[in-house]
C-alpha atoms as a PDB file:
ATOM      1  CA  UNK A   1    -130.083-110.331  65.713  1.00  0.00           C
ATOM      2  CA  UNK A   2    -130.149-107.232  64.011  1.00  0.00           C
ATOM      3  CA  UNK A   3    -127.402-104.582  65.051  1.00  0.00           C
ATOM      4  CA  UNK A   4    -128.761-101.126  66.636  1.00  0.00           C
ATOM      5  CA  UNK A   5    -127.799 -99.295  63.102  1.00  0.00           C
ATOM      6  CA  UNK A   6    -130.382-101.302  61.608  1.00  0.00           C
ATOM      7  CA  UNK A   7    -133.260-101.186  64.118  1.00  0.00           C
ATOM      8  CA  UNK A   8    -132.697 -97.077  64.151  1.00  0.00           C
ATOM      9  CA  UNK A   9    -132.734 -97.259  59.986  1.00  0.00           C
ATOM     10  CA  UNK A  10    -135.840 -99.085  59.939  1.00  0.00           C
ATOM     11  CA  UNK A  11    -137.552 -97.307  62.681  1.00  0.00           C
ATOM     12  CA  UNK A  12    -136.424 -93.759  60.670  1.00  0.00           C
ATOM     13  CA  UNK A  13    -137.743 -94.903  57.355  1.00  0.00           C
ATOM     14  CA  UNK A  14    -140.869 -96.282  58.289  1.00  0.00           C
ATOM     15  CA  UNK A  15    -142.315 -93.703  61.148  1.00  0.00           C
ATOM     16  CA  UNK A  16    -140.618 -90.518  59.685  1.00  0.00           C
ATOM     17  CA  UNK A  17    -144.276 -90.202  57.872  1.00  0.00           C
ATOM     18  CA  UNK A  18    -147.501 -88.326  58.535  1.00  0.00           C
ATOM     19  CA  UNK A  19    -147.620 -86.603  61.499  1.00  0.00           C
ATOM     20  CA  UNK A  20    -143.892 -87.702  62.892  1.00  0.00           C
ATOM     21  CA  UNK A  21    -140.440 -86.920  61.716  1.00  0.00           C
ATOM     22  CA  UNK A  22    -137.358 -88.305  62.913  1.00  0.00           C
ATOM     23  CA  UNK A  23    -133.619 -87.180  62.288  1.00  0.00           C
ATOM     24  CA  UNK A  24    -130.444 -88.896  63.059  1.00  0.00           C
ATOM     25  CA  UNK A  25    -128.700 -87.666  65.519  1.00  0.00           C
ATOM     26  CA  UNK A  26    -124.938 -88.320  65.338  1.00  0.00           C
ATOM     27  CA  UNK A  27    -122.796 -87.049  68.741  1.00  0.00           C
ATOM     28  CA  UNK A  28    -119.322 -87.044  69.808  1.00  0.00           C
ATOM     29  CA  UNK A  29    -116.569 -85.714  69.494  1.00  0.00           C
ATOM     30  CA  UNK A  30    -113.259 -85.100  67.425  1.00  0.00           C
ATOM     31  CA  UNK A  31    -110.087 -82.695  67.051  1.00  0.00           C
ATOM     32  CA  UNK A  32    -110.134 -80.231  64.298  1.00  0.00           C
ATOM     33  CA  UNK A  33    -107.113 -79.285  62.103  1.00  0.00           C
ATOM     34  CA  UNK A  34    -105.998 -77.016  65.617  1.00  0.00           C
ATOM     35  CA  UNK A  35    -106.142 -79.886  67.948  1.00  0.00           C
ATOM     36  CA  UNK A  36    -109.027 -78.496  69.806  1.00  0.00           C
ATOM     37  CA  UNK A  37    -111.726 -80.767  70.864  1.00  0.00           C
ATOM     38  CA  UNK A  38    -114.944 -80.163  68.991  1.00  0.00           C
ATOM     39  CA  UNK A  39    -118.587 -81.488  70.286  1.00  0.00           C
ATOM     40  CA  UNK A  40    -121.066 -82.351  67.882  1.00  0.00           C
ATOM     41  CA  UNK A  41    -124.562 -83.423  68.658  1.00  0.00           C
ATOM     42  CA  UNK A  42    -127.482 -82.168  70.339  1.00  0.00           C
ATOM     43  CA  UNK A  43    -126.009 -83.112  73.876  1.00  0.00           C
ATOM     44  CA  UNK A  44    -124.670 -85.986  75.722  1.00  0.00           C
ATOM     45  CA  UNK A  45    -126.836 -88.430  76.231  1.00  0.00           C
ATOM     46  CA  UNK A  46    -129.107 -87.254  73.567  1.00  0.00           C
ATOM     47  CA  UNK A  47    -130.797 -90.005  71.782  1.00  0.00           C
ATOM     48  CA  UNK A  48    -130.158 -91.597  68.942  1.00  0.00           C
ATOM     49  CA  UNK A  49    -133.234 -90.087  66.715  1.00  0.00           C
ATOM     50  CA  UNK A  50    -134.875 -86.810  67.536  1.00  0.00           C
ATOM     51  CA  UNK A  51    -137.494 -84.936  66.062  1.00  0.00           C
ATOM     52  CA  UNK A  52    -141.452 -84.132  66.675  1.00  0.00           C
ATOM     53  CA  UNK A  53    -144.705 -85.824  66.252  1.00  0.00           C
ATOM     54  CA  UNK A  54    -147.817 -83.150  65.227  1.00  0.00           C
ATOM     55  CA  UNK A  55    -150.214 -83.218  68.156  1.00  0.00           C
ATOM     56  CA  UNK A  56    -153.864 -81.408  67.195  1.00  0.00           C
ATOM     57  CA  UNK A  57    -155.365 -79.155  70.141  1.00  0.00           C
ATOM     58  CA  UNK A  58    -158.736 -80.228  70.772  1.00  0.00           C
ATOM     59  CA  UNK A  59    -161.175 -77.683  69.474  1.00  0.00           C
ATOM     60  CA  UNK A  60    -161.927 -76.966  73.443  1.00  0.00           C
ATOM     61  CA  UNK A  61    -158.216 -75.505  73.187  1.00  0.00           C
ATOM     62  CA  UNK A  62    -158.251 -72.963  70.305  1.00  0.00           C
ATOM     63  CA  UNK A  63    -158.010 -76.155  67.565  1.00  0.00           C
ATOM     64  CA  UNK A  64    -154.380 -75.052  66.733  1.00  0.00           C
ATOM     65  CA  UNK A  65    -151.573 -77.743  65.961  1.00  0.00           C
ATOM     66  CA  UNK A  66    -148.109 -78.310  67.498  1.00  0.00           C
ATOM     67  CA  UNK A  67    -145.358 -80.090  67.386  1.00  0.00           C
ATOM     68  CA  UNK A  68    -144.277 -81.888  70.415  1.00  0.00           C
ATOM     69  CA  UNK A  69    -140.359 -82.929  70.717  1.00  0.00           C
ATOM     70  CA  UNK A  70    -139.606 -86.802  70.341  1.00  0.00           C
ATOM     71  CA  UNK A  71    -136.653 -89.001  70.980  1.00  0.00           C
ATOM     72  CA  UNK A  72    -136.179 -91.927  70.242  1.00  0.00           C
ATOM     73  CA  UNK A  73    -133.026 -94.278  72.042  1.00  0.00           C
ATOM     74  CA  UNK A  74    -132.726 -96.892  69.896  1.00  0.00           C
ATOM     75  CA  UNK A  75    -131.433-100.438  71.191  1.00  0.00           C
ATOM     76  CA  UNK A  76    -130.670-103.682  70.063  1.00  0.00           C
ATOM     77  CA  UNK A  77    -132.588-106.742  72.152  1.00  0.00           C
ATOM     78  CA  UNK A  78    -129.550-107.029  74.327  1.00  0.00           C
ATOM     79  CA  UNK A  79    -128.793-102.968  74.512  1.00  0.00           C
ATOM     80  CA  UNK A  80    -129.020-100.548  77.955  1.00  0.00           C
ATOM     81  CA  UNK A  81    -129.287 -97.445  77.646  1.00  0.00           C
ATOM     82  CA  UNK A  82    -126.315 -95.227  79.672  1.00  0.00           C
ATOM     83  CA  UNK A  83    -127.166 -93.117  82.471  1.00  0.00           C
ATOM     84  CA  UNK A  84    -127.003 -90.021  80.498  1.00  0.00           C
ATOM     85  CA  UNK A  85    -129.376 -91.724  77.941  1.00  0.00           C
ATOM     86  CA  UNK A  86    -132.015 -92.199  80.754  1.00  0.00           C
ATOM     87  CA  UNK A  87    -131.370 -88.675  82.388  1.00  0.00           C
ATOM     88  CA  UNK A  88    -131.668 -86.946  79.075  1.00  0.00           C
ATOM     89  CA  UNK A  89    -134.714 -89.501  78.599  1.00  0.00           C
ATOM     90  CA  UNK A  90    -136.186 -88.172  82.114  1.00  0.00           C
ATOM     91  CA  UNK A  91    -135.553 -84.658  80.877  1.00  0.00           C
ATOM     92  CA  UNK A  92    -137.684 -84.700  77.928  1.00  0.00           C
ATOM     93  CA  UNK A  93    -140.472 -86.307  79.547  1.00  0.00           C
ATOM     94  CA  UNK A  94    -140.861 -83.685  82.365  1.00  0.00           C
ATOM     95  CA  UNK A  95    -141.097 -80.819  79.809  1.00  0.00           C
ATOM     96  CA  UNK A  96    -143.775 -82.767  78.150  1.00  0.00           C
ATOM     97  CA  UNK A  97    -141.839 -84.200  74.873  1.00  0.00           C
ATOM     98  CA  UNK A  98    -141.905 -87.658  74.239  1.00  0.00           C
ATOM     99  CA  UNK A  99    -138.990 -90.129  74.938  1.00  0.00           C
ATOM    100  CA  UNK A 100    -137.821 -93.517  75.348  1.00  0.00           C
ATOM    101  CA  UNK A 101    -136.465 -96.595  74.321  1.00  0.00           C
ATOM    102  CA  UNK A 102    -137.090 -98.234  71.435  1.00  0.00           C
ATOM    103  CA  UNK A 103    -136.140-101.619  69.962  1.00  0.00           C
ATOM    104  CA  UNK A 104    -138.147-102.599  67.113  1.00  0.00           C
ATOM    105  CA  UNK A 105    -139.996-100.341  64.559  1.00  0.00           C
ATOM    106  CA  UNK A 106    -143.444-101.382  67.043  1.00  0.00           C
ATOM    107  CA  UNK A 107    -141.801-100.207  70.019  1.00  0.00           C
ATOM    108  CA  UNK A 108    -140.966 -96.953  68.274  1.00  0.00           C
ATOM    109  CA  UNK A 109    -144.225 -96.859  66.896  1.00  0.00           C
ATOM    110  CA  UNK A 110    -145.908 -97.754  70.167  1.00  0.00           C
ATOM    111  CA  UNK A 111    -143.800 -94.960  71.508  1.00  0.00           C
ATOM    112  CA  UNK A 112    -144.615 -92.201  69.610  1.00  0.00           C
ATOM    113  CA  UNK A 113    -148.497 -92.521  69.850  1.00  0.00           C
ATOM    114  CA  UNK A 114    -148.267 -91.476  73.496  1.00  0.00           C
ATOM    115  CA  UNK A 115    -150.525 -88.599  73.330  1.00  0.00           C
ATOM    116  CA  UNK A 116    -147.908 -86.812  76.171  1.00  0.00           C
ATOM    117  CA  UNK A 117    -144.948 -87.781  78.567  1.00  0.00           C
ATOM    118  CA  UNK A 118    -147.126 -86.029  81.487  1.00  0.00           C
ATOM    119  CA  UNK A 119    -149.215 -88.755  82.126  1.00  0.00           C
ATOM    120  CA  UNK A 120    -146.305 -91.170  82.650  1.00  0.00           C
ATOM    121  CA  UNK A 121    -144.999 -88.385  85.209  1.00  0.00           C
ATOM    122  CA  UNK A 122    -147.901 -88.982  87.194  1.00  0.00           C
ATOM    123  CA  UNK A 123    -147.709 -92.880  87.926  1.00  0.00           C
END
């Protein structure tokens, strides 16, 4: 079974390409030289690979391109994801970015060629 470090390499490398980018995002935190507690990261919860997939506006919508926020929580077959995964999940998806969990490089894939969270808000 391959460990989550893996399935978030492989999902990186092969869908950071074309119209999607993905970045690793590290958080947590540590003590600097002070002894204060520093934060890094986007946020807690945040997941594991952020970035944007290029969405084209139909011509019917002044045929300008955007990027639309993705995130990406990667797992391993036997992973959950925390609670503050899925809230920050939940978050991105009702502002319209695209989120979720991914195990494989298919899921990811599968993932990020939702055309918008929306939809999935309306089920």
């Amino acid at each position: 079974m391959a460990s989550e470090q893996t399935i978030q390499q492989r999902i990186r490398l092969a869908l950071s390409k074309g119209p999607v980018r993905l970045f690793r995002n590290n958080t947590g935190a540590l003590r600097d030289e002070r002894g204060q507690l520093v934060r890094y990261g986007l946020c807690t919860g945040s997941a594991d690979l952020i970035g944007f997939r290029q969405v084209e506006i139909t011509p019917d919508m002044v045929g300008q391109r955007l990027a639309v926020f993705a995130a990406v929580e990667v797992k391993s077959s036997t992973g959950k994801p925390t609670a503050d995964q899925e809230a920050f999940i939940t978050m991105v998806k009702h502002f319209g970015g695209i989120a979720g969990v991914a195990r494989s490089v298919e899921e990811a894939a599968a993932l990020l060629q939702r055309p918008s969270a929306e939809s999935e808000l309306q089920r």
